[in-house]
Protein backbone atom coordinates (compact mmCIF):
# COMPACT_ATOMS: atom_id res chain seq x y z
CA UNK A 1 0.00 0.00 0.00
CA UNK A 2 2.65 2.44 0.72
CA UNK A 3 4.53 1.23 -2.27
CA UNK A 4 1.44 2.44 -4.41
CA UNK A 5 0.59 5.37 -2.42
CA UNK A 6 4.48 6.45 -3.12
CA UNK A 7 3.68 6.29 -6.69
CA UNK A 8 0.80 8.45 -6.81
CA UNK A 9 2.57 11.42 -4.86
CA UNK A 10 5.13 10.54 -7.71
CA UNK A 11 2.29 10.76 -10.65
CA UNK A 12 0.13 13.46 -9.24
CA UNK A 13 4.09 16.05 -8.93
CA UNK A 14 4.64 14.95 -12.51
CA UNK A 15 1.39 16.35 -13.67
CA UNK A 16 1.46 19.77 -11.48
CA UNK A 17 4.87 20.05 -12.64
CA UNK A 18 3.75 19.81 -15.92
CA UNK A 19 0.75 22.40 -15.86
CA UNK A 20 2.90 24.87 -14.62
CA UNK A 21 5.13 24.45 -17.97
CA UNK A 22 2.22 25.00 -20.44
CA UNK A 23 2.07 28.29 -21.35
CA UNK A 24 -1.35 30.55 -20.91
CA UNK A 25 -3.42 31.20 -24.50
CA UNK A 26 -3.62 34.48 -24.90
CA UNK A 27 -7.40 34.70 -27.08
CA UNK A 28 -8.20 36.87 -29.84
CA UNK A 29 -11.05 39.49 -29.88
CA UNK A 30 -14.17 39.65 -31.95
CA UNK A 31 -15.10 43.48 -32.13
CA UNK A 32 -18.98 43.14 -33.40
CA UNK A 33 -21.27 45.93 -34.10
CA UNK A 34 -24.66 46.34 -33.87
CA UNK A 35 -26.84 44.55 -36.07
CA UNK A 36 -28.18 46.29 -39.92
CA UNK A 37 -31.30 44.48 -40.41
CA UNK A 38 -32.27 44.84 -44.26
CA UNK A 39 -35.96 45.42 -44.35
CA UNK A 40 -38.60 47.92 -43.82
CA UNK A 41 -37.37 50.51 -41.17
CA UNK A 42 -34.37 49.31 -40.83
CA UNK A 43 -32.44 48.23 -37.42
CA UNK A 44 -35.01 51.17 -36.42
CA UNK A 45 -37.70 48.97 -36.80
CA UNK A 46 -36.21 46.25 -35.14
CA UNK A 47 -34.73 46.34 -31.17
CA UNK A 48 -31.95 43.34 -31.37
CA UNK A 49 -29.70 44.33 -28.27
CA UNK A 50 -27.32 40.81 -28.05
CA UNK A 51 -25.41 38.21 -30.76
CA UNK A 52 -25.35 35.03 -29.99
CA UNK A 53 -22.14 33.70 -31.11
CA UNK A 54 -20.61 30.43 -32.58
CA UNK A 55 -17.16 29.99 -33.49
CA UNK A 56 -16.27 26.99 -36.10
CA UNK A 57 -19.44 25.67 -35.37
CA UNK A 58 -19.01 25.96 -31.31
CA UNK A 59 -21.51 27.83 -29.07
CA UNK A 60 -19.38 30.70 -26.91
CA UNK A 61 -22.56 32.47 -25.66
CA UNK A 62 -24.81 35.48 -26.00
CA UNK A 63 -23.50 38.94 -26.13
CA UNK A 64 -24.54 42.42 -25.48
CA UNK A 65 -24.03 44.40 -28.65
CA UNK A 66 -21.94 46.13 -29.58
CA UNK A 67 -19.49 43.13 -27.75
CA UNK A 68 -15.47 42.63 -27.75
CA UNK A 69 -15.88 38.70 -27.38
CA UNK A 70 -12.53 36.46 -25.98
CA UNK A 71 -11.86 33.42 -28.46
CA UNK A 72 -9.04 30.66 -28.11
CA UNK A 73 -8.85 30.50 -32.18
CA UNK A 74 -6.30 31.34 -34.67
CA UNK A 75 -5.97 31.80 -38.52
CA UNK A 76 -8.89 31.19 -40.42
CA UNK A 77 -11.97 31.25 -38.40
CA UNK A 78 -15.93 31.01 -39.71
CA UNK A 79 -18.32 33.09 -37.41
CA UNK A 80 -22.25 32.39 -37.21
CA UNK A 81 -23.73 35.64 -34.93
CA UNK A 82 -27.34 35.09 -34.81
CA UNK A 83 -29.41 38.21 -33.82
CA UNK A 84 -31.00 38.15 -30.74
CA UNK A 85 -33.96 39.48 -28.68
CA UNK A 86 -35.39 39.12 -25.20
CA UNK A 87 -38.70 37.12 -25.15
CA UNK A 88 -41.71 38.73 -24.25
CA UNK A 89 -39.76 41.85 -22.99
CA UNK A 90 -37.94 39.96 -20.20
CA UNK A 91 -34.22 40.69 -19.73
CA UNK A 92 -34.24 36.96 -18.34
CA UNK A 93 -35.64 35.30 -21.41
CA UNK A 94 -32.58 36.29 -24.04
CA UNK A 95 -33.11 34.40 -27.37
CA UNK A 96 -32.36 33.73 -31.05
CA UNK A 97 -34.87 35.32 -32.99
CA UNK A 98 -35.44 32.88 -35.30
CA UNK A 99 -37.51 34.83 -38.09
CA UNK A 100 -33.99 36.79 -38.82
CA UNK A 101 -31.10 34.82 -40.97
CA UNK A 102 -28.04 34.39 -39.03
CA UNK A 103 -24.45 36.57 -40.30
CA UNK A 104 -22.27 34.19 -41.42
CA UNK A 105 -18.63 35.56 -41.78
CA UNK A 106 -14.90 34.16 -42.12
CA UNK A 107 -12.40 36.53 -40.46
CA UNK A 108 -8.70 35.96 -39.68
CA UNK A 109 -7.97 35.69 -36.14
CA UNK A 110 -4.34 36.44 -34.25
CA UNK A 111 -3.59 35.82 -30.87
CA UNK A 112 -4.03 38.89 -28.63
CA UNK A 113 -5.38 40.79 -31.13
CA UNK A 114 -8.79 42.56 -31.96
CA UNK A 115 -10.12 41.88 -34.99
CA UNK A 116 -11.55 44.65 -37.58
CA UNK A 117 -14.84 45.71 -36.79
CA UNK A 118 -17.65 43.01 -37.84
CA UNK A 119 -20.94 44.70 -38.90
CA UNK A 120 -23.49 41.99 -38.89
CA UNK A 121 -26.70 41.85 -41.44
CA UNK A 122 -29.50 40.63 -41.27
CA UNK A 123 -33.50 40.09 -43.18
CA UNK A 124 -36.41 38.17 -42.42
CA UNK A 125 -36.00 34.61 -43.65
CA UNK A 126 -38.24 33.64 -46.84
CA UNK A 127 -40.03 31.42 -45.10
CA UNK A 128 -41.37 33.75 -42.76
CA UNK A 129 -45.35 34.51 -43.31
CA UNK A 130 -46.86 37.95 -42.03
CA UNK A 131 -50.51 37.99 -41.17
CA UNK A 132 -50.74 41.13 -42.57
CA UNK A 133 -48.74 43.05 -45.38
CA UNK A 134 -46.15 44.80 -43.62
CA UNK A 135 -47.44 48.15 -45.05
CA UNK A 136 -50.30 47.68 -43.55
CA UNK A 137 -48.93 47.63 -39.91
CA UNK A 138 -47.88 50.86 -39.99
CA UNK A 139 -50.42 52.99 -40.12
CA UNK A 140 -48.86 55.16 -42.58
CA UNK A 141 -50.42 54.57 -45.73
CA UNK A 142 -54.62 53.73 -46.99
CA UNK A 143 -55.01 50.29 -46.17
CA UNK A 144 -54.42 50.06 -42.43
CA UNK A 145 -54.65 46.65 -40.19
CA UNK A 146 -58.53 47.41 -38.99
CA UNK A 147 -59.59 47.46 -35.33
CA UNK A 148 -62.88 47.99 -34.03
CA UNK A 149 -64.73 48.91 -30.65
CA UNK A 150 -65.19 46.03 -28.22
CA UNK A 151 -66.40 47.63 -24.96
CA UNK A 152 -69.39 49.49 -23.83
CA UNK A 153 -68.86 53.33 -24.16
CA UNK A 154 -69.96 54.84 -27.73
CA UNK A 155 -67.74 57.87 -26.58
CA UNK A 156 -64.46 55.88 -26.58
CA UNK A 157 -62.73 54.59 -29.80
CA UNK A 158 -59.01 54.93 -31.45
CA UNK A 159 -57.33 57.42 -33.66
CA UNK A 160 -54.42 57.07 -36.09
CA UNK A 161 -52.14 60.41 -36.16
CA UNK A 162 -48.38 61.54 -37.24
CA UNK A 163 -48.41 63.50 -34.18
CA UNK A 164 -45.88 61.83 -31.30
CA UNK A 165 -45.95 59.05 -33.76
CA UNK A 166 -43.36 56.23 -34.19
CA UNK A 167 -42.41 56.82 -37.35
CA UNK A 168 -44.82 58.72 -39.35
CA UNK A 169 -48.24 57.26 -38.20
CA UNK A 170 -49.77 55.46 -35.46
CA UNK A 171 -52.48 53.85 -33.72
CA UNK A 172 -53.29 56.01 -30.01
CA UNK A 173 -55.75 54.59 -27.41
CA UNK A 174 -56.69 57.14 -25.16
CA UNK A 175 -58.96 56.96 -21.63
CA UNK A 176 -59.91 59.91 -19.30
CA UNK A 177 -62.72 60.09 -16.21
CA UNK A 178 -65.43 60.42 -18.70
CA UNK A 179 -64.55 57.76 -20.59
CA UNK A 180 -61.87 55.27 -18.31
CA UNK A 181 -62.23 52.34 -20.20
CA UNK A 182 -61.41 51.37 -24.31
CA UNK A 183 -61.31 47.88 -25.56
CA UNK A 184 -60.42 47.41 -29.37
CA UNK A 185 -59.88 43.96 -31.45
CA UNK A 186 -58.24 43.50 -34.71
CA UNK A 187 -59.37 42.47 -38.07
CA UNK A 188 -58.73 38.80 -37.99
CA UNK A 189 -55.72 36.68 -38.82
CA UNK A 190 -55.25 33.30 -39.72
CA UNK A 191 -52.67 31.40 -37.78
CA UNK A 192 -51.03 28.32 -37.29
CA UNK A 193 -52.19 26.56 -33.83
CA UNK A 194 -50.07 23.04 -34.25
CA UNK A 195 -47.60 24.18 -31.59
CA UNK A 196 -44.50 22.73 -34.20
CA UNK A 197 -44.75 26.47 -36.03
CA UNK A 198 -43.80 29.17 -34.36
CA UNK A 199 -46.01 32.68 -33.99
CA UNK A 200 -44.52 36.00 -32.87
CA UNK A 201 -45.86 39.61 -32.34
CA UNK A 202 -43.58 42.41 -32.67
CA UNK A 203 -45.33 45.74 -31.84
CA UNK A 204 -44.23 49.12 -30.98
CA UNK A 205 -45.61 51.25 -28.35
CA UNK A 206 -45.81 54.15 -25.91
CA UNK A 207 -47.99 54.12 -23.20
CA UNK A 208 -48.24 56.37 -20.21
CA UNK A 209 -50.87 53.91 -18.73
CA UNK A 210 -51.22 50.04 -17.93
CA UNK A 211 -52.96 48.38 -21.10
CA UNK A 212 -53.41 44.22 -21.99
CA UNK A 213 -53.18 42.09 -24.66
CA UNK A 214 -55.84 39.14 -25.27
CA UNK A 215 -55.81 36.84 -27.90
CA UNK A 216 -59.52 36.08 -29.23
CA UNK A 217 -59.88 32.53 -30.49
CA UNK A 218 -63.39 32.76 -32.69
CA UNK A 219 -65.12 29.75 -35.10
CA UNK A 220 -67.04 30.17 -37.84
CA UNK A 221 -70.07 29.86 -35.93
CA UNK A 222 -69.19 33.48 -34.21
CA UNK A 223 -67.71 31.46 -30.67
CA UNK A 224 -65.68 33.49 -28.84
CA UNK A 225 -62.71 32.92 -26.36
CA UNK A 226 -60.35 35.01 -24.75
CA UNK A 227 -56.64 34.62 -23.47
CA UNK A 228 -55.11 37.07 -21.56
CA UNK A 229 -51.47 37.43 -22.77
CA UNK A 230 -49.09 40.36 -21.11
CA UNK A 231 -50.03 43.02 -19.05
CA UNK A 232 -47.72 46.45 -20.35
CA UNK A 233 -45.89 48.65 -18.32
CA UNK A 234 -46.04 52.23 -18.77
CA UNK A 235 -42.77 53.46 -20.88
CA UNK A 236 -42.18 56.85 -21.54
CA UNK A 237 -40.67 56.72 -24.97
CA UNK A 238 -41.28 54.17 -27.76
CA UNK A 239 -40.27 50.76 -27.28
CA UNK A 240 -40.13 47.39 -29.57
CA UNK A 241 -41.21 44.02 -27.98
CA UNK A 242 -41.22 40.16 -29.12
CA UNK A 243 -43.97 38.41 -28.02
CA UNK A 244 -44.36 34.64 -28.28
CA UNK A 245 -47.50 33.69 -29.15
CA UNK A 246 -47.04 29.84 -29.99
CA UNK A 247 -48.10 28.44 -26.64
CA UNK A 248 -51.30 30.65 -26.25
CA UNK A 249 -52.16 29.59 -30.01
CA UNK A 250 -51.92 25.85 -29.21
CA UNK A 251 -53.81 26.08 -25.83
CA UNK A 252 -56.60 27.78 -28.46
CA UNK A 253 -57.10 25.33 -30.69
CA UNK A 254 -59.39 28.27 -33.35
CA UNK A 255 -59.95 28.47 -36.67
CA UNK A 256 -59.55 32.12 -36.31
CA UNK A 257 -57.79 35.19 -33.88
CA UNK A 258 -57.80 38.52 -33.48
CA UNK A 259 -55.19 41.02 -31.30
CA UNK A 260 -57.37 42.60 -28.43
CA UNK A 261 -55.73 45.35 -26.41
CA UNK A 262 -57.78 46.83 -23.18
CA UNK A 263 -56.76 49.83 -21.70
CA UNK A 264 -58.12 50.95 -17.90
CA UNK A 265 -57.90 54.05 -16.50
CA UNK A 266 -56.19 53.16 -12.83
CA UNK A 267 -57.67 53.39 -9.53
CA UNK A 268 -56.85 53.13 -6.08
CA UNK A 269 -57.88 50.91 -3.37
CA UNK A 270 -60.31 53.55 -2.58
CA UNK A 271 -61.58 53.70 -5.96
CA UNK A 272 -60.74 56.83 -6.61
CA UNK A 273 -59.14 57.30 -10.17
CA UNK A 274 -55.03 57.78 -9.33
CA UNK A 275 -54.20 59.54 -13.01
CA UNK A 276 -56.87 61.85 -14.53
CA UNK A 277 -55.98 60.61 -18.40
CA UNK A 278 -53.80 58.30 -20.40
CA UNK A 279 -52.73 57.56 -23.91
CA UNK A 280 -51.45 54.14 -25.57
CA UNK A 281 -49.46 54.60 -28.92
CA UNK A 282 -49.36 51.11 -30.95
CA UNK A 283 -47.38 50.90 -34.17
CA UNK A 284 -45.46 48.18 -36.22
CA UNK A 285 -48.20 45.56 -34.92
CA UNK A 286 -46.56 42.36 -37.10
CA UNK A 287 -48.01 38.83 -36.57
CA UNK A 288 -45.53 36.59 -38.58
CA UNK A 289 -44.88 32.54 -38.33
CA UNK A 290 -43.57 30.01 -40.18
């Protein structure tokens, strides 16, 4: 026993011993840029704040953009930076988005070095399907996406103006103490409800008040069923968000769906009303799947 426990005293020096010789790698540095998404709008249009980055084929992790990223490679090196967003608004929910092709790029790489500047691009992917014509969505020209008046008060309804618009045109929701409560749903939309295809919303808005989103799930034979979605927090300037929508769409099972966004003026636990108006801007409202 001692004989053998001599020899591993013996092994384990040799391999410290060893360690110690082999020299540190020093990595290289990615310097990537923010994403230029070719499409309508622009990277304007778009909010795609990290890269997700592989390097000759290997995962190194998601990025905040612009990012100087550490890689043990040398020479010739392919890059794969896939844009990404955070799901449903959450900073804890990062993902690919997968609607957007990936940047694929070879770059030569040098040991403790940074590389030129990579400026990632990026468009929808051809298999992507909008709901609705993209021109539509954004208010701006004659043939808008059409919502119409789901609650109770004749005296409450939406406009569509340039002014404090996104870009141009949009879609403002507005309650006071005369009028403290607006529901509106969309035209409809047909989408996929398999699970296996995915179904996003990407929507702008500014909102200086609490509103909801609702899916309506509707047959034919003029059934109705709602499903509450997200609950918005007020922002004071104008903000993109990815919704996933592919879980509510299973759980509904409908032939057909519409968007429906409520908006509440707030109260108090005494019931009295704690803001005396509020406004929702909507713009960029895209439904698109596979």
């Amino acid at each position: 026993m001692a004989k053998h426990f001599r020899y591993l005293v013996l092994f384990l020096t040799a391999l410290l011993g060893s360690c110690k010789d082999d020299p540190e790698q020093i990595p290289a540095y990615l310097n990537i840029q923010k994403f230029t998404v070719n499409e309508v709008g622009s990277a304007r249009f778009q909010e795609i704040p990290e890269v997700w980055v592989y390097v000759n084929g290997e995962f190194l992790g998601d990025y905040t953009l612009p990012a100087l990223v550490p890689v043990l490679a040398s020479g010739d090196t392919e890059l794969w930076l896939y844009p990404g967003i955070k799901e449903n608004g959450n900073p804890a929910t990062p993902n690919i988005y997968d609607f957007l092709y990936r940047y694929v790029k070879g770059v030569q790489l040098k040991a403790g070095e940074v590389s030129a500047p990579i400026n990632p691009t990026t468009s929808y992917k051809s298999e992507s399907i909008f709901a609705w014509p993209i021109e539509r969505t954004t208010f701006d020209g004659n043939s808008n996406v059409q919502f119409e008046d789901r609650d109770a008060d004749l005296g409450s309804t939406y406009t569509i103006s340039a002014s404090d618009g996104f870009d141009g045109r949009s879609l403002f929701i507005a309650v006071d103490s005369l009028h403290p409560q607006i529901a509106i749903a969309s035209e409809s939309a047909d989408l996929p409800t398999s699970g296996e295809r995915q179904t996003w919303l990407e929507l702008h808005r500014k909102n200086d008040v609490v509103f909801r989103l609702s899916l309506i799930g509707y047959d034919l034979g003029g059934s109705e069923k709602q499903y509450p979605v997200y609950e918005f927090n007020p922002v004071d300037s104008w903000k993109k968000i990815y919704i996933n929508l592919t879980d509510y769409l299973s759980t509904s099972r409908h032939s057909k769906h519409r968007l429906y966004f409520q908006v509440d003026l707030p109260k108090n636990a005494n019931g009295k009303y704690t803001q005396s108006n509020g406004t929702v801007g909507l713009d960029n409202v895209r439904l698109v799947h596979f």
